[in-house]
N, C-alpha and C. Protein backbone atom coordinates (compact mmCIF):
# COMPACT_ATOMS: atom_id res chain seq x y z
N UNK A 1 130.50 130.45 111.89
CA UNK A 1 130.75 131.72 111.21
C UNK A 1 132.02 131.58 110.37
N UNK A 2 131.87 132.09 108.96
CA UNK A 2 132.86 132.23 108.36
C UNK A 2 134.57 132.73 108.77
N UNK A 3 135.33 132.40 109.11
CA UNK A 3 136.45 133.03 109.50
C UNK A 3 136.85 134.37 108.22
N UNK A 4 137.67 135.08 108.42
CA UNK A 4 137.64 136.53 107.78
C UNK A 4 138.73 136.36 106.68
N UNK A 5 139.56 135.40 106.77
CA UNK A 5 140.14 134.92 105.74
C UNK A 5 139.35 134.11 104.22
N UNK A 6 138.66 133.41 104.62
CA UNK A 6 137.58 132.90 103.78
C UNK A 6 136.53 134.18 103.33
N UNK A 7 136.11 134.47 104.01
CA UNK A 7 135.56 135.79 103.44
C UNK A 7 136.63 136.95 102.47
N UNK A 8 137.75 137.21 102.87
CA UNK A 8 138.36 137.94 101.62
C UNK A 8 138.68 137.10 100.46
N UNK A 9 138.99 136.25 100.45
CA UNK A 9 138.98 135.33 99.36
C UNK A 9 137.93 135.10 98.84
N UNK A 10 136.35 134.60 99.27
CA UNK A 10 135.38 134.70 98.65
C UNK A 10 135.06 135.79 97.42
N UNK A 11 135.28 137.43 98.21
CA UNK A 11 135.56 138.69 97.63
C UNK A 11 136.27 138.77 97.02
N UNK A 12 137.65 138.23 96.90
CA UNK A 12 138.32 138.62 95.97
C UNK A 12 138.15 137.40 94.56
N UNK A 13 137.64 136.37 94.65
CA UNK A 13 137.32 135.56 93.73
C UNK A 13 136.39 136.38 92.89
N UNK A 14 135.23 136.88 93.57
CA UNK A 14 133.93 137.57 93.01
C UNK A 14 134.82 138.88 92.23
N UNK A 15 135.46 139.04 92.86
CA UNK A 15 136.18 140.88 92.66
C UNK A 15 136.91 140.24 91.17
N UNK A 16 137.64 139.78 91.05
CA UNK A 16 138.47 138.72 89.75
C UNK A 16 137.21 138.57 88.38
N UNK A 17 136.17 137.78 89.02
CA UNK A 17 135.44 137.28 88.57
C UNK A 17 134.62 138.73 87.29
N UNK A 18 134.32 139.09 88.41
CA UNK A 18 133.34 140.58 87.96
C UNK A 18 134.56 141.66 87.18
N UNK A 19 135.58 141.27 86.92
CA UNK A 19 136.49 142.35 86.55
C UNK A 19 136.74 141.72 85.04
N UNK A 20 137.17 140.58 85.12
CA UNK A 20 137.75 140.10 84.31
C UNK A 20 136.36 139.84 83.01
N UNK A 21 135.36 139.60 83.36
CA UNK A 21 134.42 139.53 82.38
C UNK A 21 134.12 140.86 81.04
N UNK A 22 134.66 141.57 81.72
CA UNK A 22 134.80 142.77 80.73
C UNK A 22 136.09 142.59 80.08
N UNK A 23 136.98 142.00 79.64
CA UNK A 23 138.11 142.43 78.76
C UNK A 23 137.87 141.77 77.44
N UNK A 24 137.14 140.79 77.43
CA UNK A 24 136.82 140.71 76.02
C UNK A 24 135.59 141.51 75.36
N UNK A 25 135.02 142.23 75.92
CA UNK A 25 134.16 143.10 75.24
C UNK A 25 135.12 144.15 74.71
N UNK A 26 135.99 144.36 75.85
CA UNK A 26 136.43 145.95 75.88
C UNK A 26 137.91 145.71 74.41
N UNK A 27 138.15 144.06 74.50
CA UNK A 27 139.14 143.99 73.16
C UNK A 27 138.19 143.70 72.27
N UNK A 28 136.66 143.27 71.86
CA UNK A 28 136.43 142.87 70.71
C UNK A 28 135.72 144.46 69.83
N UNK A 29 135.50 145.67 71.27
CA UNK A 29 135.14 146.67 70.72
C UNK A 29 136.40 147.91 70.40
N UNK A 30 137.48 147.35 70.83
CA UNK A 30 138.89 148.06 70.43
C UNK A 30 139.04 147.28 68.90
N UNK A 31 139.62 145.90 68.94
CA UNK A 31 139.73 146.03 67.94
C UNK A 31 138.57 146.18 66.41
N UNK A 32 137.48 145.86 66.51
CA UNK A 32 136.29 146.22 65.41
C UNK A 32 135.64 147.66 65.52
N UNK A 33 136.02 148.40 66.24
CA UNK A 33 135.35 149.65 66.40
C UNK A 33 133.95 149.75 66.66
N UNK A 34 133.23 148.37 66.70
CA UNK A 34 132.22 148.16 66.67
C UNK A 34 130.97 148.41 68.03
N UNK A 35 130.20 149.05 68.23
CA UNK A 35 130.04 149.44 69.35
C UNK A 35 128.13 149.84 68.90
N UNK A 36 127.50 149.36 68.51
CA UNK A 36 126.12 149.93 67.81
C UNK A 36 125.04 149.22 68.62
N UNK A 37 125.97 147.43 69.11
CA UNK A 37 124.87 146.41 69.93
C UNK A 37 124.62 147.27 71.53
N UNK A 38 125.65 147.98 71.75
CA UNK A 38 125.61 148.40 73.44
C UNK A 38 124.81 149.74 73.33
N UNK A 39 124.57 149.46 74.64
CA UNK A 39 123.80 150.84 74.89
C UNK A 39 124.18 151.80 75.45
N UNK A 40 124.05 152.95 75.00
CA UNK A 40 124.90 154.13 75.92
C UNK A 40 124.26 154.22 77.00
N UNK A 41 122.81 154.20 77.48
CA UNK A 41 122.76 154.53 78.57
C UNK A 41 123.29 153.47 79.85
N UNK A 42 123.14 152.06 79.40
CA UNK A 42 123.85 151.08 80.13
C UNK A 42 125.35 151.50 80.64
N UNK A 43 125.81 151.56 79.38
CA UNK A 43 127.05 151.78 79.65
C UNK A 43 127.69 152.87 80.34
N UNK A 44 127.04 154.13 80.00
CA UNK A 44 127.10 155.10 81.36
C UNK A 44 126.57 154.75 82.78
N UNK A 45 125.55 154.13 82.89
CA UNK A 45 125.06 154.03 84.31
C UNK A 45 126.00 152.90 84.84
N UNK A 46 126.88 152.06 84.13
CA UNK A 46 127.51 150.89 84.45
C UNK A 46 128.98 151.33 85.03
N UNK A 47 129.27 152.39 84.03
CA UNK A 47 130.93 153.56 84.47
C UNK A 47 130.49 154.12 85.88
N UNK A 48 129.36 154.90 86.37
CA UNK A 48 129.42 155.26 86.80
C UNK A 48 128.95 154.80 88.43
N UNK A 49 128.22 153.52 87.77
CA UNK A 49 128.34 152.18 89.15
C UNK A 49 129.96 151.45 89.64
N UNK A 50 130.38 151.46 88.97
CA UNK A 50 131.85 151.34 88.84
C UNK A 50 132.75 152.40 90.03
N UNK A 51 132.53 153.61 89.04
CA UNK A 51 133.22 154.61 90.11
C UNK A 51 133.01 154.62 91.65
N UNK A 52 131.16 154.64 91.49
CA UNK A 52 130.79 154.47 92.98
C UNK A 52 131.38 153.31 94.02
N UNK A 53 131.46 152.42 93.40
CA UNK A 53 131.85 151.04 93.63
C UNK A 53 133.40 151.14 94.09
N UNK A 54 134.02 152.24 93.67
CA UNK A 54 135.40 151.95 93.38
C UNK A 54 135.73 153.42 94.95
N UNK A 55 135.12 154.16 94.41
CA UNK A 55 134.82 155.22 96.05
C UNK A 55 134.85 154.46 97.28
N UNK A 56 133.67 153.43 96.52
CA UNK A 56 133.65 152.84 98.52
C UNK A 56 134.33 151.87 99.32
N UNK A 57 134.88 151.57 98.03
CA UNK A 57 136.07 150.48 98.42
C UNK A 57 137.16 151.15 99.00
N UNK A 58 137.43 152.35 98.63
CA UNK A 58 138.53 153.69 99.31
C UNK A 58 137.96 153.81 100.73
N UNK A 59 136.87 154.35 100.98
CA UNK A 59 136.50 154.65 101.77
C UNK A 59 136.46 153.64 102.90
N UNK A 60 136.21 152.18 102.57
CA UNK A 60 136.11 150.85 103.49
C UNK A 60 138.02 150.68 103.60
N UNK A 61 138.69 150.74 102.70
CA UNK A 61 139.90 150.65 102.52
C UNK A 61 139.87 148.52 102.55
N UNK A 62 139.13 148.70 101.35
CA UNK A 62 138.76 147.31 100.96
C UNK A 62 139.93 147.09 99.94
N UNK A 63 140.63 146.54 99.66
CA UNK A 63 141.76 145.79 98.37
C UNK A 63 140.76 145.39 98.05
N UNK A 64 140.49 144.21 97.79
CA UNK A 64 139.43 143.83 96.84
C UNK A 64 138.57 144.38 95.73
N UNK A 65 138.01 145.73 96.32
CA UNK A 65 137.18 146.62 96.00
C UNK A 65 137.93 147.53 95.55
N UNK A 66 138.66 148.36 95.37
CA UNK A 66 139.63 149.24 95.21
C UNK A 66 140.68 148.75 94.08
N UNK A 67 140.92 147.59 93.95
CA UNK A 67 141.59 146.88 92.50
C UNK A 67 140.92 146.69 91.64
N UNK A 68 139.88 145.65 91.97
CA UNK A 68 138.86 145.08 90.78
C UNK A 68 138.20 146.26 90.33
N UNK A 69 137.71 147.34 90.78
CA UNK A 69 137.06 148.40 90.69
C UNK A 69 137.89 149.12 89.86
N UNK A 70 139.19 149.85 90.06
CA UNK A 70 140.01 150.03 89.21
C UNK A 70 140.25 149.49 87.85
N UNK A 71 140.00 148.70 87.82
CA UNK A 71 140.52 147.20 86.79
C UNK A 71 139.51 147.72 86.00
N UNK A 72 138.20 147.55 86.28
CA UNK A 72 137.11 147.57 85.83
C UNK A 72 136.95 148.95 85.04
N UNK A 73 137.35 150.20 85.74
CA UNK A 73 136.86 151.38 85.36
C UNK A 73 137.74 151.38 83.86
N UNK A 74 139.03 150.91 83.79
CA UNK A 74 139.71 151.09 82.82
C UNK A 74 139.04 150.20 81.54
N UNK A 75 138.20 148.93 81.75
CA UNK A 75 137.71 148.13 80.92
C UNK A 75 136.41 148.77 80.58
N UNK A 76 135.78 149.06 81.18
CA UNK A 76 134.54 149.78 81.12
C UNK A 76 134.28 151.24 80.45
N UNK A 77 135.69 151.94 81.14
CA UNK A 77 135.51 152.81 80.60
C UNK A 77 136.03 153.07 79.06
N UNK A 78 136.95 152.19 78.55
CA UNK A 78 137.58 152.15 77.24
C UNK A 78 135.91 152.03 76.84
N UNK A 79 135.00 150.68 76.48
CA UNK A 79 134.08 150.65 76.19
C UNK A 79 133.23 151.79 75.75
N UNK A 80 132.76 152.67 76.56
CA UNK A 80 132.29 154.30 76.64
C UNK A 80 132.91 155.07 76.36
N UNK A 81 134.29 154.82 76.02
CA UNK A 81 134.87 155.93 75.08
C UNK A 81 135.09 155.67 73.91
N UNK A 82 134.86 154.66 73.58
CA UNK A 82 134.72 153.94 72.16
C UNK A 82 133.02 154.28 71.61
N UNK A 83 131.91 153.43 72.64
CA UNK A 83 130.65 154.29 72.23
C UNK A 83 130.64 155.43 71.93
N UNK A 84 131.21 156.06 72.42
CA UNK A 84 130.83 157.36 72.62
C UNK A 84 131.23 157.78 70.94
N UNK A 85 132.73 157.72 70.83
CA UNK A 85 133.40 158.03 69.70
C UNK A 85 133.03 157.35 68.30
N UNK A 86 132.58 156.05 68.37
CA UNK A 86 132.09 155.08 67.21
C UNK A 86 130.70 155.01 66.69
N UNK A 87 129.92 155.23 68.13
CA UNK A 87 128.20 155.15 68.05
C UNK A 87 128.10 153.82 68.36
């Protein structure tokens, strides 16, 4: 069995991983305003997988989950407020 140290690290690699993949969308649609390839409904159902995501990490009182999730909502959500505002 995995020891529980290896397991938060696993998580928090994934948590890094899954966070960080959004900042170049979220700078290439800041700076071009460009926002016409994404989809709004993705991108809402994706904010709002996020939030959920970011709830239950509170609720587990997960770090992992509760940062990257954070991290994320701010990358994600710039995104959808840019759709929203640009088309």
């Amino acid at each position: 069995m995995l020891s529980s140290l290896i397991v938060e690290l696993i998580g928090s690699i994934a948590a890094c991983l899954s966070t960080l993949c959004w900042v170049p969308q979220a700078f290439r649609a800041f700076k071009t305003r460009e926002t016409k390839s994404i989809s709004l409904l993705m991108q809402l159902m994706l904010t709002g997988a996020v939030v959920l995501w970011f709830v239950y990490g509170v609720f587990l009182m997960s770090w992992p989950l509760i940062i990257s999730n954070a991290v994320s909502l701010v990358f994600v959500g710039t995104i959808l407020g840019m759709k929203l505002r640009y088309g």
